[in-house]
C-alpha atoms as a PDB file:
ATOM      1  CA  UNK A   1      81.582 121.112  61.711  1.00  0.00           C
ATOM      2  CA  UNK A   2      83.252 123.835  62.818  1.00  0.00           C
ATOM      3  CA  UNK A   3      86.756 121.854  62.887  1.00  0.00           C
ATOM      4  CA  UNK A   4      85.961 120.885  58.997  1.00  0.00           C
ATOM      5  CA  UNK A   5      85.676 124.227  58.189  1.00  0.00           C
ATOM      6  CA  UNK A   6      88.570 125.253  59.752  1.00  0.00           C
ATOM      7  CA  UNK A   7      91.407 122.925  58.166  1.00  0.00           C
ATOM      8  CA  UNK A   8      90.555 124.734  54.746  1.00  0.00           C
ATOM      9  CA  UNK A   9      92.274 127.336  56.335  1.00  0.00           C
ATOM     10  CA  UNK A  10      95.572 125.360  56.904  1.00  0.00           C
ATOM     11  CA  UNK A  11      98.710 125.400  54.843  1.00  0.00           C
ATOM     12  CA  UNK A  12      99.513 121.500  54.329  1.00  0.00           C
ATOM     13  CA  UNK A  13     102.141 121.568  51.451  1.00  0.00           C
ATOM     14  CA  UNK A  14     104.745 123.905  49.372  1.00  0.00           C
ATOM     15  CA  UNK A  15     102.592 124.441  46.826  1.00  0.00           C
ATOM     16  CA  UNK A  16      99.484 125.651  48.745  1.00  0.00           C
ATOM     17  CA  UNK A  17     101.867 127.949  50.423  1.00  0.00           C
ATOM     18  CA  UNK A  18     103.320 129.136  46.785  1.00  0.00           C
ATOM     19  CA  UNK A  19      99.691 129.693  46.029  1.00  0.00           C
ATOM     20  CA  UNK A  20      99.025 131.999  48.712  1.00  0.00           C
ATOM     21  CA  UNK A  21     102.560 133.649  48.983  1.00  0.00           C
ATOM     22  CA  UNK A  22     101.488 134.497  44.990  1.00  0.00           C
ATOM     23  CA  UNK A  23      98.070 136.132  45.505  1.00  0.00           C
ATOM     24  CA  UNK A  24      99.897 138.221  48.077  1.00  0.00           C
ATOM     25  CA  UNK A  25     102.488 139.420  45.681  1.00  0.00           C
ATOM     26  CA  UNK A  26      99.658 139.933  43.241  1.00  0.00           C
ATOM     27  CA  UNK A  27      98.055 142.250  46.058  1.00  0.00           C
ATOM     28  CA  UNK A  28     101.462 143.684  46.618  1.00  0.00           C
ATOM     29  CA  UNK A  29     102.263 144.766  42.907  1.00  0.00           C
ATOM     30  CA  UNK A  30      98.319 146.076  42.640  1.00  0.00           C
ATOM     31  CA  UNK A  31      98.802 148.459  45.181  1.00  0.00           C
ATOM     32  CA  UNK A  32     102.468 149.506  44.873  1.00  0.00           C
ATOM     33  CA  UNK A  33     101.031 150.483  41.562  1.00  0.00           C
ATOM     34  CA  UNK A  34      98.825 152.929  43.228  1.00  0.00           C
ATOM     35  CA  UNK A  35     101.324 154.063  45.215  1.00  0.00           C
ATOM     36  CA  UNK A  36     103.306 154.880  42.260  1.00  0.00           C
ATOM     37  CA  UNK A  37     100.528 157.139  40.734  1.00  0.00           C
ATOM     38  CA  UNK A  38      99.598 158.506  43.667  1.00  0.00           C
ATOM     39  CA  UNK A  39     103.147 159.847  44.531  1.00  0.00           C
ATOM     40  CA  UNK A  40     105.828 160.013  42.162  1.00  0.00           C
ATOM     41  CA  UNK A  41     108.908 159.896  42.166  1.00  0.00           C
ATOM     42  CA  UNK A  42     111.303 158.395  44.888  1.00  0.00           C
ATOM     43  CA  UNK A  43     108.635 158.393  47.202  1.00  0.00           C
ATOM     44  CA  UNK A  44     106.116 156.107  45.033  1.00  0.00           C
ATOM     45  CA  UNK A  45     109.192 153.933  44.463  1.00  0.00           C
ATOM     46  CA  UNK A  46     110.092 153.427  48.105  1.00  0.00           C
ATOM     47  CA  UNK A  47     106.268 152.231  49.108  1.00  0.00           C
ATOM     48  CA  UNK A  48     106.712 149.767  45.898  1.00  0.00           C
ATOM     49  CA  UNK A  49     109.856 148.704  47.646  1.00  0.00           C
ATOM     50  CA  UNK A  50     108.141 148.380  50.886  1.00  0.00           C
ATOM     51  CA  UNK A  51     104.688 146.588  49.367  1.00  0.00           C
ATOM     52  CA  UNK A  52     107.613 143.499  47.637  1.00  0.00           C
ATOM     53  CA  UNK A  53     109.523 143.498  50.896  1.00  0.00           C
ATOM     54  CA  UNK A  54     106.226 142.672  52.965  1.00  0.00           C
ATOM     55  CA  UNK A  55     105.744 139.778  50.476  1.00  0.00           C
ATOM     56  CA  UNK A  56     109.240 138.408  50.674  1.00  0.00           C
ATOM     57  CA  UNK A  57     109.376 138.312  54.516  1.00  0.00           C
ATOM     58  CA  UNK A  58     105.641 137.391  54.753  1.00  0.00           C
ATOM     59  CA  UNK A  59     106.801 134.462  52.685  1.00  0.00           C
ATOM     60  CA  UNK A  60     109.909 133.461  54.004  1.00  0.00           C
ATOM     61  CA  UNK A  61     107.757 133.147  57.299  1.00  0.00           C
ATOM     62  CA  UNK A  62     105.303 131.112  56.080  1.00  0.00           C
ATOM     63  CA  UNK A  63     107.672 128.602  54.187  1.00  0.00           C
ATOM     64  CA  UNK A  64     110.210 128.275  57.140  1.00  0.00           C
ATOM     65  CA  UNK A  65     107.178 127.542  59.337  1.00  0.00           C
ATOM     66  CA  UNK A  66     105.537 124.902  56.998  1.00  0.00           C
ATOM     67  CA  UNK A  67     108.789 122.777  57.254  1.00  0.00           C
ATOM     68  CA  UNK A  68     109.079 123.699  61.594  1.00  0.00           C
ATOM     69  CA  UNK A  69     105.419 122.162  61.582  1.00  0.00           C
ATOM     70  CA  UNK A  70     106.375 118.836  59.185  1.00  0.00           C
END
């Protein structure tokens, strides 16, 4: 049962991986926008930097190894 359970939790395909590498840029933006009223200026900007760059290399991983595991 457990093993069930468990492949829900597996990336199979590019678009399941789009999918999740969206909701994490959805996260991203959502709180780079708190960063950006909590400090302004160049400081807010640079976390709001930081927040998009985390998505981009968080995704780059997971697409490079969804074809490694095909």
């Amino acid at each position: 049962m457990l093993h069930r359970i468990g492949r829900l939790f597996i990336i199979k395909s590019k678009f399941e991986a789009f999918l999740v590498i969206f909701g994490l840029a959805n996260g991203a933006v959502e709180r780079g926008t708190h960063y950006l009223a909590a400090y302004p200026g160049a400081a807010g900007k640079l976390l709001f930097g930081a927040c998009a760059l985390a998505v981009m290399m968080a995704g780059g991983h997971i697409l490079d190894s969804l074809e490694h595991s095909a």
